[in-house]
PDB file of N, CA and C in Angstrom:
ATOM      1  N   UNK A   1       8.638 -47.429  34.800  1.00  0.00           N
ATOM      2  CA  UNK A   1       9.062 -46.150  35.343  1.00  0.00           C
ATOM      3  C   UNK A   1      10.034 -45.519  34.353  1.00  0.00           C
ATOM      4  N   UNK A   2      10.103 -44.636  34.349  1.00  0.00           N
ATOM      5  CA  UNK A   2      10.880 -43.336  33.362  1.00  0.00           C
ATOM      6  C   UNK A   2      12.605 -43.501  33.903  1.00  0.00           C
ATOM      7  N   UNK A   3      13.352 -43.635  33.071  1.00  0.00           N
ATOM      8  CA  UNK A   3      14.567 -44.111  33.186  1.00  0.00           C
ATOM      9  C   UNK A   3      15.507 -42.822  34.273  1.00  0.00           C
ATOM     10  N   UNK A   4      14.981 -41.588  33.468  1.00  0.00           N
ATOM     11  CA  UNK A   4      15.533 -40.240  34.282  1.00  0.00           C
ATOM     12  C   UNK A   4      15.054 -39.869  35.882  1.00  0.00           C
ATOM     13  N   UNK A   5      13.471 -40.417  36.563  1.00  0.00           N
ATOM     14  CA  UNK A   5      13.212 -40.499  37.418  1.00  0.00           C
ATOM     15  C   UNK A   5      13.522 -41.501  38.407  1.00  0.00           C
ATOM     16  N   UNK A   6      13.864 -42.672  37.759  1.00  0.00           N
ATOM     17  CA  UNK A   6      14.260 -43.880  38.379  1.00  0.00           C
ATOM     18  C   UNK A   6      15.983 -43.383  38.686  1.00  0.00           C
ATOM     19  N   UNK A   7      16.245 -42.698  38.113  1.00  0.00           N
ATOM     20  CA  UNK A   7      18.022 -42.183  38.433  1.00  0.00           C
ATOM     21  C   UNK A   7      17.743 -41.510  39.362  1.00  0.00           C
ATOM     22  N   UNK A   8      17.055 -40.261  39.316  1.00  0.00           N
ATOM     23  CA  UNK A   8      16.945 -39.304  40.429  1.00  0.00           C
ATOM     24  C   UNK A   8      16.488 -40.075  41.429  1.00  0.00           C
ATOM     25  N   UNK A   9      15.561 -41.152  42.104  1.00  0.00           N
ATOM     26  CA  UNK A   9      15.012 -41.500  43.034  1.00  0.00           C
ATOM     27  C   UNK A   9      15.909 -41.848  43.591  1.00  0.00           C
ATOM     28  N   UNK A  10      16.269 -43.001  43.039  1.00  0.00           N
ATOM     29  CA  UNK A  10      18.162 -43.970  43.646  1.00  0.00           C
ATOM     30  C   UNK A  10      19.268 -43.582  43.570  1.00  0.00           C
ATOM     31  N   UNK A  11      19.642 -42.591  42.546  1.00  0.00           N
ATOM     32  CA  UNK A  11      21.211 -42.053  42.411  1.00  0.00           C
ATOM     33  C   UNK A  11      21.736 -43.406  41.917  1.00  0.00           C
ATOM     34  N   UNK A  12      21.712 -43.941  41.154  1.00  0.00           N
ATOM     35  CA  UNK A  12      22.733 -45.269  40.944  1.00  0.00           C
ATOM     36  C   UNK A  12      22.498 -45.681  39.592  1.00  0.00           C
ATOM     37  N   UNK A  13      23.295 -45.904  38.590  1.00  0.00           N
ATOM     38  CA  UNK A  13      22.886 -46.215  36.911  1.00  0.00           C
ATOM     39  C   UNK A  13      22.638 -47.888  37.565  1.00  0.00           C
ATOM     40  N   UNK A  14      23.063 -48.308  38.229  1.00  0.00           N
ATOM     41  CA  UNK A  14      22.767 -49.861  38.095  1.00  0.00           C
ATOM     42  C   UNK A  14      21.257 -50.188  39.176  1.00  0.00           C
ATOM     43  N   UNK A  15      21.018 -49.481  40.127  1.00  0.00           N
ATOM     44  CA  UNK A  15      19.958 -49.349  40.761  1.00  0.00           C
ATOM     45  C   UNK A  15      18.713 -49.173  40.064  1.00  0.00           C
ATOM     46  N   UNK A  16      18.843 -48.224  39.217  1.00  0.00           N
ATOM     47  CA  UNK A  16      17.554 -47.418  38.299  1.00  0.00           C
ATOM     48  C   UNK A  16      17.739 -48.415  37.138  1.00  0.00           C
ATOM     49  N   UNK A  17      18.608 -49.307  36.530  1.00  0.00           N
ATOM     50  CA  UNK A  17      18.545 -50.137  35.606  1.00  0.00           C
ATOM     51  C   UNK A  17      17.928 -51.254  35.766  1.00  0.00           C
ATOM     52  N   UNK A  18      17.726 -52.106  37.615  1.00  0.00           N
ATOM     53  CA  UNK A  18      17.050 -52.965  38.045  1.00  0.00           C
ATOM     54  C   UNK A  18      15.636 -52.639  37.704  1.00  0.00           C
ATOM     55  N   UNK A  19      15.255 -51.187  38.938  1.00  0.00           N
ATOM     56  CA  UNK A  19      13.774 -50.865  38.513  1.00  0.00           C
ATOM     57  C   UNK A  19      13.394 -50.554  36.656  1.00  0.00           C
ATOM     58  N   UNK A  20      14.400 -50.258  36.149  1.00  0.00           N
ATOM     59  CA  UNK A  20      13.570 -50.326  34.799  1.00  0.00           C
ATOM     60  C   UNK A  20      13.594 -51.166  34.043  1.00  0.00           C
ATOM     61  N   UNK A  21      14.573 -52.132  34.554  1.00  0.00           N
ATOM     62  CA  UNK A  21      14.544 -53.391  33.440  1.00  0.00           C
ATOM     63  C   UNK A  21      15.243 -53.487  32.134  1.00  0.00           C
ATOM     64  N   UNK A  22      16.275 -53.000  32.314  1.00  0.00           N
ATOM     65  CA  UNK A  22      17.658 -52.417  31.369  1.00  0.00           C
ATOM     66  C   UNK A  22      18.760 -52.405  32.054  1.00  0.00           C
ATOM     67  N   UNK A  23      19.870 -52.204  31.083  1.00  0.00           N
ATOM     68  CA  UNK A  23      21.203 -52.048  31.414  1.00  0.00           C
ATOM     69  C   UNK A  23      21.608 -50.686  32.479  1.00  0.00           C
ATOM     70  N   UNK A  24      22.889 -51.128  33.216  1.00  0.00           N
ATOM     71  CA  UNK A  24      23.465 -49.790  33.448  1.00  0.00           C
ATOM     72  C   UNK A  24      24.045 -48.833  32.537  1.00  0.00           C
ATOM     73  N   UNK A  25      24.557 -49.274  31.516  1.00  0.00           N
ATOM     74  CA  UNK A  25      24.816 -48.517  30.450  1.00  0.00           C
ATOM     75  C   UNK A  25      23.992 -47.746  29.960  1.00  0.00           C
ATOM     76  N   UNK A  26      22.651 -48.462  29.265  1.00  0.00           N
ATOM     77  CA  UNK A  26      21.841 -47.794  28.704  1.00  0.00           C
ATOM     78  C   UNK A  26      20.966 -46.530  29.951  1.00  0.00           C
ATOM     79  N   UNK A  27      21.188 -46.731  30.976  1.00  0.00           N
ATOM     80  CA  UNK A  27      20.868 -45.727  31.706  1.00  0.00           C
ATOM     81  C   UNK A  27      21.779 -44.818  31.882  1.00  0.00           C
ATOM     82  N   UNK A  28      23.054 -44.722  32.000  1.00  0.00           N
ATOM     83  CA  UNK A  28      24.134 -43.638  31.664  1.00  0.00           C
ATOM     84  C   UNK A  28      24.001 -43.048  30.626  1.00  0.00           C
ATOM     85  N   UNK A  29      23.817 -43.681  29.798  1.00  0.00           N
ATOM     86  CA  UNK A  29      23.340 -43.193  28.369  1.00  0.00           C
ATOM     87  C   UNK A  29      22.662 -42.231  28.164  1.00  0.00           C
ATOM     88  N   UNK A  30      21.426 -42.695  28.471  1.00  0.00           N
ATOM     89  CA  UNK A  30      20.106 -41.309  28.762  1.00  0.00           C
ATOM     90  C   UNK A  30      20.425 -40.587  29.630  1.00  0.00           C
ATOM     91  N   UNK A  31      20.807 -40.520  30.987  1.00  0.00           N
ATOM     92  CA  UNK A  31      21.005 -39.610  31.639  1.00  0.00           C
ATOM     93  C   UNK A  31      22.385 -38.702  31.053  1.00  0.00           C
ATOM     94  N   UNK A  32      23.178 -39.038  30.333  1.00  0.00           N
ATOM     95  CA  UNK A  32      24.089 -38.442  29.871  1.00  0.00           C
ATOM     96  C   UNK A  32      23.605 -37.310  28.724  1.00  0.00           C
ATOM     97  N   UNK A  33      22.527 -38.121  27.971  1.00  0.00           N
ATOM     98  CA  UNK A  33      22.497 -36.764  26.741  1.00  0.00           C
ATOM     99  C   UNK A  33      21.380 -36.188  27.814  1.00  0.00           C
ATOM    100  N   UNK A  34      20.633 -36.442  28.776  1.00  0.00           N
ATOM    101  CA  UNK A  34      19.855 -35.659  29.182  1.00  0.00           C
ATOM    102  C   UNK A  34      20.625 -34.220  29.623  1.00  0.00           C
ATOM    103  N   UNK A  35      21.511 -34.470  30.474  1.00  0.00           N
ATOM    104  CA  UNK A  35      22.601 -33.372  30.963  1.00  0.00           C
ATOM    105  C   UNK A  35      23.093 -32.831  29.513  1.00  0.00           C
ATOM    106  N   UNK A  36      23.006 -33.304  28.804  1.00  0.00           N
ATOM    107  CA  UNK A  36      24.147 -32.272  27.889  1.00  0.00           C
ATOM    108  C   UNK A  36      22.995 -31.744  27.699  1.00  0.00           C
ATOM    109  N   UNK A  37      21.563 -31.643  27.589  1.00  0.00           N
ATOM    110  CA  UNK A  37      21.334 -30.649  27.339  1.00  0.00           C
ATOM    111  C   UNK A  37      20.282 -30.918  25.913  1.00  0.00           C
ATOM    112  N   UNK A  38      20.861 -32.532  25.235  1.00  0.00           N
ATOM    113  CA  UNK A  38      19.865 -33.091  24.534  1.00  0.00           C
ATOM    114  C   UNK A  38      18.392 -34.022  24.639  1.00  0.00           C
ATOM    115  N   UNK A  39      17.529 -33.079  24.728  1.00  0.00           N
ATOM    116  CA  UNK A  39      16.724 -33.862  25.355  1.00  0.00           C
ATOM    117  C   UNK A  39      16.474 -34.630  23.994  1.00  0.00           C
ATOM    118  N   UNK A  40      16.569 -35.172  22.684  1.00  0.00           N
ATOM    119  CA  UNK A  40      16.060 -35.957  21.583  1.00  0.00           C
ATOM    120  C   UNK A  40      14.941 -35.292  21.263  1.00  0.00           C
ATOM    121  N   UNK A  41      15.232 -35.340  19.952  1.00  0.00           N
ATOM    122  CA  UNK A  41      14.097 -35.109  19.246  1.00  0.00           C
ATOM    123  C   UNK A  41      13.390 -36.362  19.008  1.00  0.00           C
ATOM    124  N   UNK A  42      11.607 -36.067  18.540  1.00  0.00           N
ATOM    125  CA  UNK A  42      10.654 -36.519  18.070  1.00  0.00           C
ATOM    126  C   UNK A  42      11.223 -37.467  16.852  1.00  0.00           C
ATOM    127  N   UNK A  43      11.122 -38.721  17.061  1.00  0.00           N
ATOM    128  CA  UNK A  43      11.444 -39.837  16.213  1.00  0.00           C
ATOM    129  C   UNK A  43      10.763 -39.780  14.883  1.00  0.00           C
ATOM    130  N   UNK A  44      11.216 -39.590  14.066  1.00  0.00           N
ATOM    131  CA  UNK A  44      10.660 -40.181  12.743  1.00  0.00           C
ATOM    132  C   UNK A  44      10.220 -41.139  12.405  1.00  0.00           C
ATOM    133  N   UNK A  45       8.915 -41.585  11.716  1.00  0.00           N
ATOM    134  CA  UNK A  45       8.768 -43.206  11.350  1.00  0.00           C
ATOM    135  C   UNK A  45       9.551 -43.610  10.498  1.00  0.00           C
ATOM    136  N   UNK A  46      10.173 -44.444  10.176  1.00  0.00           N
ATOM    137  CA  UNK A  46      11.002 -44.819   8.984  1.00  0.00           C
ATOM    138  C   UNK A  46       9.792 -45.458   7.753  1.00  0.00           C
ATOM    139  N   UNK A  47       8.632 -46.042   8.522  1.00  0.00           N
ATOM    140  CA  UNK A  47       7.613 -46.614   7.527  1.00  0.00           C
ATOM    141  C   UNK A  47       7.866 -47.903   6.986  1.00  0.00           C
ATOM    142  N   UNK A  48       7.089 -48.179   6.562  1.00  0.00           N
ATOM    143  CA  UNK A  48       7.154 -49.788   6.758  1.00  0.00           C
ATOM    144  C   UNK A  48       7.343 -50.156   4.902  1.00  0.00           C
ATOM    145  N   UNK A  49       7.320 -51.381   3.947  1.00  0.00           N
ATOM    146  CA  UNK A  49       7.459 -51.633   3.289  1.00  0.00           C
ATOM    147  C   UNK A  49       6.427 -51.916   2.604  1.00  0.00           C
ATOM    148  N   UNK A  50       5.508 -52.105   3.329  1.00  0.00           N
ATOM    149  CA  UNK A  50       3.932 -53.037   3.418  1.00  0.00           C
ATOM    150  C   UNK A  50       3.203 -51.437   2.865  1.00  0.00           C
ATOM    151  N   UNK A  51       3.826 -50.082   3.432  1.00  0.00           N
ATOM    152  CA  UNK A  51       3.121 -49.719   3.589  1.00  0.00           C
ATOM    153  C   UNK A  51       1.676 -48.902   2.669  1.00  0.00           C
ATOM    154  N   UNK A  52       2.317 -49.410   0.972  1.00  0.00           N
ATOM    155  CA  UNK A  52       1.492 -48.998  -0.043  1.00  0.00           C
ATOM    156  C   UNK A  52       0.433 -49.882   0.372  1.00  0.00           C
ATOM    157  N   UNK A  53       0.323 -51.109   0.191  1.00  0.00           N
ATOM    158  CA  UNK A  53      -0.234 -52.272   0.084  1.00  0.00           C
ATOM    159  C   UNK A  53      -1.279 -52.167   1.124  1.00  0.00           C
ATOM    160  N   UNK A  54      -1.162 -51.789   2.363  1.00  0.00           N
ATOM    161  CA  UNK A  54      -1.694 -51.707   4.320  1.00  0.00           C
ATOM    162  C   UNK A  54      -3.257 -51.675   3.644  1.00  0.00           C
ATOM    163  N   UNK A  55      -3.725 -50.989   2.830  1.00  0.00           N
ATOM    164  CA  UNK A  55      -5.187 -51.012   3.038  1.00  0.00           C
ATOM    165  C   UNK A  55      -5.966 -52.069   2.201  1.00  0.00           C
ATOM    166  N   UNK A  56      -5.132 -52.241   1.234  1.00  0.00           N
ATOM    167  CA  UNK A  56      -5.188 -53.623  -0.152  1.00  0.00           C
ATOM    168  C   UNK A  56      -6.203 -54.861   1.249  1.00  0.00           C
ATOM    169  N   UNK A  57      -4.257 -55.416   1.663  1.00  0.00           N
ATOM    170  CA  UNK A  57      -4.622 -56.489   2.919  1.00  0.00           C
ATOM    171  C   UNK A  57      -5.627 -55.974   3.797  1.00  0.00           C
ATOM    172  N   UNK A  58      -6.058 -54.924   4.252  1.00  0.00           N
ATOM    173  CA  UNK A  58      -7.329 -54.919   5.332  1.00  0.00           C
ATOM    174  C   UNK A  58      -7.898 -55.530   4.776  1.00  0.00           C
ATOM    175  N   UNK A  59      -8.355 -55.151   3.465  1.00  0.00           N
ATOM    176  CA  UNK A  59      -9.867 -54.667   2.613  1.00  0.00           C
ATOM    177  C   UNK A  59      -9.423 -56.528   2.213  1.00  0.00           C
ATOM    178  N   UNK A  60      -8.661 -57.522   2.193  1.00  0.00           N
ATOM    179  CA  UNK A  60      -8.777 -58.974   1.547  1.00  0.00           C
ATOM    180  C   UNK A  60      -9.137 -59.396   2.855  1.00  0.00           C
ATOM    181  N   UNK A  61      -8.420 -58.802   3.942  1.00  0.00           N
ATOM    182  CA  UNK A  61      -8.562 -59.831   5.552  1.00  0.00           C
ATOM    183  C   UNK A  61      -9.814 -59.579   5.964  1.00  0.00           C
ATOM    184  N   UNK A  62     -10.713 -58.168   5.914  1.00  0.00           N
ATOM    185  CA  UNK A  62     -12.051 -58.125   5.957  1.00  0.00           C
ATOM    186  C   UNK A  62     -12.970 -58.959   5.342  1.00  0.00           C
ATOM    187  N   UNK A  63     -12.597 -58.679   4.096  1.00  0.00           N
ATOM    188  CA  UNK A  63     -13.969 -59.557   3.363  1.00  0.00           C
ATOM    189  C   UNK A  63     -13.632 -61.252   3.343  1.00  0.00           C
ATOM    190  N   UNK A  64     -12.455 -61.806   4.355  1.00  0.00           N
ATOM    191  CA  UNK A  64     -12.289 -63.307   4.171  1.00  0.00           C
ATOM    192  C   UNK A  64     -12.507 -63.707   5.638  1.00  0.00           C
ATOM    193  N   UNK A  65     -12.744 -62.656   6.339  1.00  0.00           N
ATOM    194  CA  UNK A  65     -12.835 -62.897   7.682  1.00  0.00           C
ATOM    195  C   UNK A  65     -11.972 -63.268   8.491  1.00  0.00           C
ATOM    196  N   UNK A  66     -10.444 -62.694   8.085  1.00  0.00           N
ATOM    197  CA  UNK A  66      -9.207 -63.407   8.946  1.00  0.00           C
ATOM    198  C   UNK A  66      -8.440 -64.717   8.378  1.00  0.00           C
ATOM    199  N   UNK A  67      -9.438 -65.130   7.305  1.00  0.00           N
ATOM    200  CA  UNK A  67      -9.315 -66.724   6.796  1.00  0.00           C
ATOM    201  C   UNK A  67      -7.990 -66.640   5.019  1.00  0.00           C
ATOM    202  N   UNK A  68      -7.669 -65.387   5.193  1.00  0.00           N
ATOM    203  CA  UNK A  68      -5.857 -66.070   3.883  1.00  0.00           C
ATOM    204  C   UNK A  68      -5.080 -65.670   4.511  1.00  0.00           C
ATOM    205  N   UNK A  69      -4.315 -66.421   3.274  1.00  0.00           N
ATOM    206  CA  UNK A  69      -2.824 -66.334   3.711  1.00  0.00           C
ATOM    207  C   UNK A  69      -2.440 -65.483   3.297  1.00  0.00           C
ATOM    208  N   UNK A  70      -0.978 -65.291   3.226  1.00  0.00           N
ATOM    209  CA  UNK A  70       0.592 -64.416   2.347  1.00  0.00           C
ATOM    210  C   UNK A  70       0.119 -65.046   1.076  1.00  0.00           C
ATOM    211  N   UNK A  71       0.260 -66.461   0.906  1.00  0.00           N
ATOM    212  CA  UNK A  71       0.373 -67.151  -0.021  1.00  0.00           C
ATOM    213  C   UNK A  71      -0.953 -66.609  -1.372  1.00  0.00           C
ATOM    214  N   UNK A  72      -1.850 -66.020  -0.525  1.00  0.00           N
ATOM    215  CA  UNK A  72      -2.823 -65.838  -1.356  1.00  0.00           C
ATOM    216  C   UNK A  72      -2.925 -64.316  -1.914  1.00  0.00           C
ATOM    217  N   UNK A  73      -2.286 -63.412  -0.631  1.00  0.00           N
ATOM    218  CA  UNK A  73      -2.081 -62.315  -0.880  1.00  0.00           C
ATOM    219  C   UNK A  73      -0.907 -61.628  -1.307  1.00  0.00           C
ATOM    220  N   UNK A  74      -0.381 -62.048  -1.906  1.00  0.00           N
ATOM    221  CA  UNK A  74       0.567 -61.568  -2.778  1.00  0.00           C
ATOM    222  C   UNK A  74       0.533 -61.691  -4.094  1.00  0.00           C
ATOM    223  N   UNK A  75      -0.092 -62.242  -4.877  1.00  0.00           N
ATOM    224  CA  UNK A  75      -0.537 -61.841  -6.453  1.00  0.00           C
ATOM    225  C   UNK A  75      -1.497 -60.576  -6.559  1.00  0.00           C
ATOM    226  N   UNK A  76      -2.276 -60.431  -5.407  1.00  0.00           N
ATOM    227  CA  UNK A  76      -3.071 -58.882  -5.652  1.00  0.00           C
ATOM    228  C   UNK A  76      -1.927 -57.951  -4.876  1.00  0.00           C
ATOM    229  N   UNK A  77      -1.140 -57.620  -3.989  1.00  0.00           N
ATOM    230  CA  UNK A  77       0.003 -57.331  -3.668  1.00  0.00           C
ATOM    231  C   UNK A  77       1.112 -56.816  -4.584  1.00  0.00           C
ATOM    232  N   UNK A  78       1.691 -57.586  -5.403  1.00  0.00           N
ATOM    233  CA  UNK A  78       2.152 -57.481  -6.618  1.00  0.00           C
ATOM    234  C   UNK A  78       1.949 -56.873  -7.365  1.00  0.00           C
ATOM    235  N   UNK A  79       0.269 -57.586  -7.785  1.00  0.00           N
ATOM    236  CA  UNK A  79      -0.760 -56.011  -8.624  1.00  0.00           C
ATOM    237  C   UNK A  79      -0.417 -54.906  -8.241  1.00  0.00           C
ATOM    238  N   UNK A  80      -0.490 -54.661  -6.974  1.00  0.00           N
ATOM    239  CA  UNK A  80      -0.503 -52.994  -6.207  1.00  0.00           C
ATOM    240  C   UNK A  80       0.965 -52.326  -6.460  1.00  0.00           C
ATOM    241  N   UNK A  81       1.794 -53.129  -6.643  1.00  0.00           N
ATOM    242  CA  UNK A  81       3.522 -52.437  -6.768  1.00  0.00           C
ATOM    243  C   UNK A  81       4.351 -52.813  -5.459  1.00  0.00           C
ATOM    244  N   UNK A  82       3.833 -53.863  -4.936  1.00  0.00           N
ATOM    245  CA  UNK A  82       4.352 -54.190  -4.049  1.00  0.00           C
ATOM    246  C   UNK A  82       5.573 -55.105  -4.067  1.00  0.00           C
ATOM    247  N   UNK A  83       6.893 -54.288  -3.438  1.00  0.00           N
ATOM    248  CA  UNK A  83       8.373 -55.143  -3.897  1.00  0.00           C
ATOM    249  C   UNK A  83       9.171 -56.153  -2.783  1.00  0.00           C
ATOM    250  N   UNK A  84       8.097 -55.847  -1.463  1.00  0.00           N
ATOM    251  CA  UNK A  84       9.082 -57.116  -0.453  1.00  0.00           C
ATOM    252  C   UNK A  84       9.269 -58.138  -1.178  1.00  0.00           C
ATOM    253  N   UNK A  85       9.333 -59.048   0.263  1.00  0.00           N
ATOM    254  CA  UNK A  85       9.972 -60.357  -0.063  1.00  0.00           C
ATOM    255  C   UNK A  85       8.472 -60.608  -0.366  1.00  0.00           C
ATOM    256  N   UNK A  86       8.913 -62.199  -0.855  1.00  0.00           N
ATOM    257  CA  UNK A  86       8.260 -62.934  -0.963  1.00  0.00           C
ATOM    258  C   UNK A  86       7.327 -63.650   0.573  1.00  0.00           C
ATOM    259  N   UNK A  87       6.431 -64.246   0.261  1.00  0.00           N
ATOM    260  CA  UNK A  87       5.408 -65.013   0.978  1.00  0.00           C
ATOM    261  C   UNK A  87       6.042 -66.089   1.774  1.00  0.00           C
ATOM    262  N   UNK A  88       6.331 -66.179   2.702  1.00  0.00           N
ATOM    263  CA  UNK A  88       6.462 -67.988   3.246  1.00  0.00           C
ATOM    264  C   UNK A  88       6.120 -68.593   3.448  1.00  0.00           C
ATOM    265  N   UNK A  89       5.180 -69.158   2.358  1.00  0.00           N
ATOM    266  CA  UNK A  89       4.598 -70.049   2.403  1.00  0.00           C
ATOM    267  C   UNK A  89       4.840 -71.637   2.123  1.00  0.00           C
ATOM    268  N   UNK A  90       5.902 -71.497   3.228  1.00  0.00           N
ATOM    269  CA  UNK A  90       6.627 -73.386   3.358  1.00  0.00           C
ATOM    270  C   UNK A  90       7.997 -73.080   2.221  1.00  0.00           C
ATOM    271  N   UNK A  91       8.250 -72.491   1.258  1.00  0.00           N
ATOM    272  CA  UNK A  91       9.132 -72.545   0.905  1.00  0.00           C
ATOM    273  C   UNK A  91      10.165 -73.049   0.948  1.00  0.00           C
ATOM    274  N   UNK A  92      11.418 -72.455   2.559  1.00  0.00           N
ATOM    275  CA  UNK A  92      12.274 -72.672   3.220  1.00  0.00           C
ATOM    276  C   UNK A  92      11.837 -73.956   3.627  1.00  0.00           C
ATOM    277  N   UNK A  93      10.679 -74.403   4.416  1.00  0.00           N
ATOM    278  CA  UNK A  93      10.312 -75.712   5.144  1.00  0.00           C
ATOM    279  C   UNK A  93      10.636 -76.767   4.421  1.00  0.00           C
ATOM    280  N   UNK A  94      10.162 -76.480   2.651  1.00  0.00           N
ATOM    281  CA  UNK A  94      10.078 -77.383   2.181  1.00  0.00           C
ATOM    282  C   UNK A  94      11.137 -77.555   1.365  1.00  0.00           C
ATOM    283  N   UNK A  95      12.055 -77.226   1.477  1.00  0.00           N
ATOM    284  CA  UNK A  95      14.023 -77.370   0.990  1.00  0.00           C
ATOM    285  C   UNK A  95      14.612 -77.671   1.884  1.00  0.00           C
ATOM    286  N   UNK A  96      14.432 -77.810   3.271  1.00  0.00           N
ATOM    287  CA  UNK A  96      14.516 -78.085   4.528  1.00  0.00           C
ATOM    288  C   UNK A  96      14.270 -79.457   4.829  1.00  0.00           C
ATOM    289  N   UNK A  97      12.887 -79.988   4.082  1.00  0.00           N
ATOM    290  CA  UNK A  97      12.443 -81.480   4.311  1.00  0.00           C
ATOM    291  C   UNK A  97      13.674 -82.727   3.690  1.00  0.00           C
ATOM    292  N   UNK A  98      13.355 -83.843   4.514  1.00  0.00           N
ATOM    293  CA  UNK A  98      14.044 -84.912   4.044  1.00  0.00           C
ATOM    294  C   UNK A  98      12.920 -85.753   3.307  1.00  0.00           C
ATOM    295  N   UNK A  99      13.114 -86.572   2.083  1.00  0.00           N
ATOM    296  CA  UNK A  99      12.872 -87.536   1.699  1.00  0.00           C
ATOM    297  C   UNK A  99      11.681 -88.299   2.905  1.00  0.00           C
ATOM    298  N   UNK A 100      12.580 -88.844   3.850  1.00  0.00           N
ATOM    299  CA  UNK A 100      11.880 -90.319   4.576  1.00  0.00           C
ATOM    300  C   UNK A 100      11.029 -89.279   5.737  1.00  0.00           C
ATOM    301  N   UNK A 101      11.281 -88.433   5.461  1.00  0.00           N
ATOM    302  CA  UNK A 101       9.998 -87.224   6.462  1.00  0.00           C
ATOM    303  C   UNK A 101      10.785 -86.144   7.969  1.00  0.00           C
ATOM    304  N   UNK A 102      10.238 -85.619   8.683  1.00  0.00           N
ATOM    305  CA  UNK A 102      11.410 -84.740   9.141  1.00  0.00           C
ATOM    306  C   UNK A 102      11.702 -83.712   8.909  1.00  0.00           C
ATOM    307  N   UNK A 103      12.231 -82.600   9.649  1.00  0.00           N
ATOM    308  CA  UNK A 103      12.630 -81.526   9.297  1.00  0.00           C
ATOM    309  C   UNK A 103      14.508 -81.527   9.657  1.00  0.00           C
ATOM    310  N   UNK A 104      15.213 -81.092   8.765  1.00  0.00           N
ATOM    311  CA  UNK A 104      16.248 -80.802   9.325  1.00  0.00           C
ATOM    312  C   UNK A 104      16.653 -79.452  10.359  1.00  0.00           C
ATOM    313  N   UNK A 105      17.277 -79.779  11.679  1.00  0.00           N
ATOM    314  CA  UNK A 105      17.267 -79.097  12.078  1.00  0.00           C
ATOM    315  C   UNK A 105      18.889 -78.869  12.427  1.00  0.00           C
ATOM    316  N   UNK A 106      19.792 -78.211  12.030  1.00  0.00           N
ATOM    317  CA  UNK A 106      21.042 -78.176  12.434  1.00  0.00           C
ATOM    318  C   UNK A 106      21.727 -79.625  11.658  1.00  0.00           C
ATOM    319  N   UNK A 107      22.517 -80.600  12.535  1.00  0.00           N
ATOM    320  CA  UNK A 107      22.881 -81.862  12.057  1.00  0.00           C
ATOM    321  C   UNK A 107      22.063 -83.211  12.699  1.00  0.00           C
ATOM    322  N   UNK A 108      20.402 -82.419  13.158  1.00  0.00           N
ATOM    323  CA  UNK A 108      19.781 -83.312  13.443  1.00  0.00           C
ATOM    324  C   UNK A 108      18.172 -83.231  13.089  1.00  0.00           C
ATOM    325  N   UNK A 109      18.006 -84.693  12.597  1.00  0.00           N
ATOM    326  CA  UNK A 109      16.771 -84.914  12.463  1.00  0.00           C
ATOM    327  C   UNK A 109      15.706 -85.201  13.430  1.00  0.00           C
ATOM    328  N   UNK A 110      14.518 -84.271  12.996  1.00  0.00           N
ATOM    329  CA  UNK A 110      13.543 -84.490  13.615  1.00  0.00           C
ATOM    330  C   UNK A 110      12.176 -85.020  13.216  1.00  0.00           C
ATOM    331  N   UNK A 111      11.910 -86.050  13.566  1.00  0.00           N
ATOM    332  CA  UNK A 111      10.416 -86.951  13.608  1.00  0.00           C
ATOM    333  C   UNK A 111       9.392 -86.593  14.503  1.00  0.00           C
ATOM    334  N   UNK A 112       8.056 -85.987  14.310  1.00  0.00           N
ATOM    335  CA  UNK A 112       7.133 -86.289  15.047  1.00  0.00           C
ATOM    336  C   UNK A 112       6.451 -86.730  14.868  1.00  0.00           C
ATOM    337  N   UNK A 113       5.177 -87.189  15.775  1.00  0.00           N
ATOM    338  CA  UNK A 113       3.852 -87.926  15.393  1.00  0.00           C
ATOM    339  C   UNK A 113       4.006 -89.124  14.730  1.00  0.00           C
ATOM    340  N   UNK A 114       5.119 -89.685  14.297  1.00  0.00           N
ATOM    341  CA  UNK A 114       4.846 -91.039  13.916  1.00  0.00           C
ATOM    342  C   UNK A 114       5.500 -92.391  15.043  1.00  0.00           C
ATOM    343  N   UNK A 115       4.554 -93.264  15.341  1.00  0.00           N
ATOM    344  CA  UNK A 115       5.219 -94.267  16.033  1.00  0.00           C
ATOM    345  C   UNK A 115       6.539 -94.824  15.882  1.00  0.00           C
ATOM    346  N   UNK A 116       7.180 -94.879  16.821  1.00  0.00           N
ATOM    347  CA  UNK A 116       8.495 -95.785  16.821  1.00  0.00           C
ATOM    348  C   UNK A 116       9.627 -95.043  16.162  1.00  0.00           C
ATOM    349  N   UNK A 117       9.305 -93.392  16.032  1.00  0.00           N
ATOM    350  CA  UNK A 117      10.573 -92.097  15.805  1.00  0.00           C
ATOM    351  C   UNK A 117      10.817 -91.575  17.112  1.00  0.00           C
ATOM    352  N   UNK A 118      12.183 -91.320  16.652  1.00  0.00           N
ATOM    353  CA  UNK A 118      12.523 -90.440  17.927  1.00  0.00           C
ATOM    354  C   UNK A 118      12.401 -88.975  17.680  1.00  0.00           C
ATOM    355  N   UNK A 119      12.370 -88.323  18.981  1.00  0.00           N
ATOM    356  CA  UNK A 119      11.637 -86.778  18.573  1.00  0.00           C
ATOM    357  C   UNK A 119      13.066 -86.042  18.896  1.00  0.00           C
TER     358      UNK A 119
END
């Protein structure tokens, strides 16, 4: 339901915040610039980073059938002028790993799938 109709129905910022599933604040909020008189303008996209690249990746995820990765798509990516981040492809995971197996997680280790570890 529409945050400004849900006010008018109930009269209450914390009433109309139940039915919409938000704060009372954030419903004072809107109803506040609504009264002044601002109804907001039309949002701008900010656009994405990807977004030279967007048809590159269709045109690799089409012809592989859903089947690569980052890992694979980012040297033709690159080609294109493409400056994000990098791929994660285990990277972090794998500076993360211990030696005797495990992931660190905080100040504790975790084992799965092997007999006689604790999880």
């Amino acid at each position: 339901m529409d945050i400004l109709a849900a006010y008018r129905e109930v009269g209450s910022y914390r009433a109309a915040a139940v039915i919409c599933g938000t704060t009372h604040k954030t419903v004072r909020r809107v109803v506040e610039r609504h009264n002044a008189g601002d109804g907001g303008s039309e949002r701008q996209g900010r656009g994405h980073n990807y977004d030279e690249v967007s048809s590159l990746v269709a045109d690799k995820v089409r012809a592989t059938h859903g089947k690569i990765s980052a890992k694979r798509l980012l040297p033709a990516a690159r080609a294109a002028r493409y400056g994000g981040r990098p791929a994660t492809s285990g990277g972090w995971s794998r500076r993360r790993r211990r030696p005797g197996g495990g992931v660190i997680i905080g100040a504790v280790v975790r084992r799965c799938g092997r007999p006689g570890t604790r999880w």
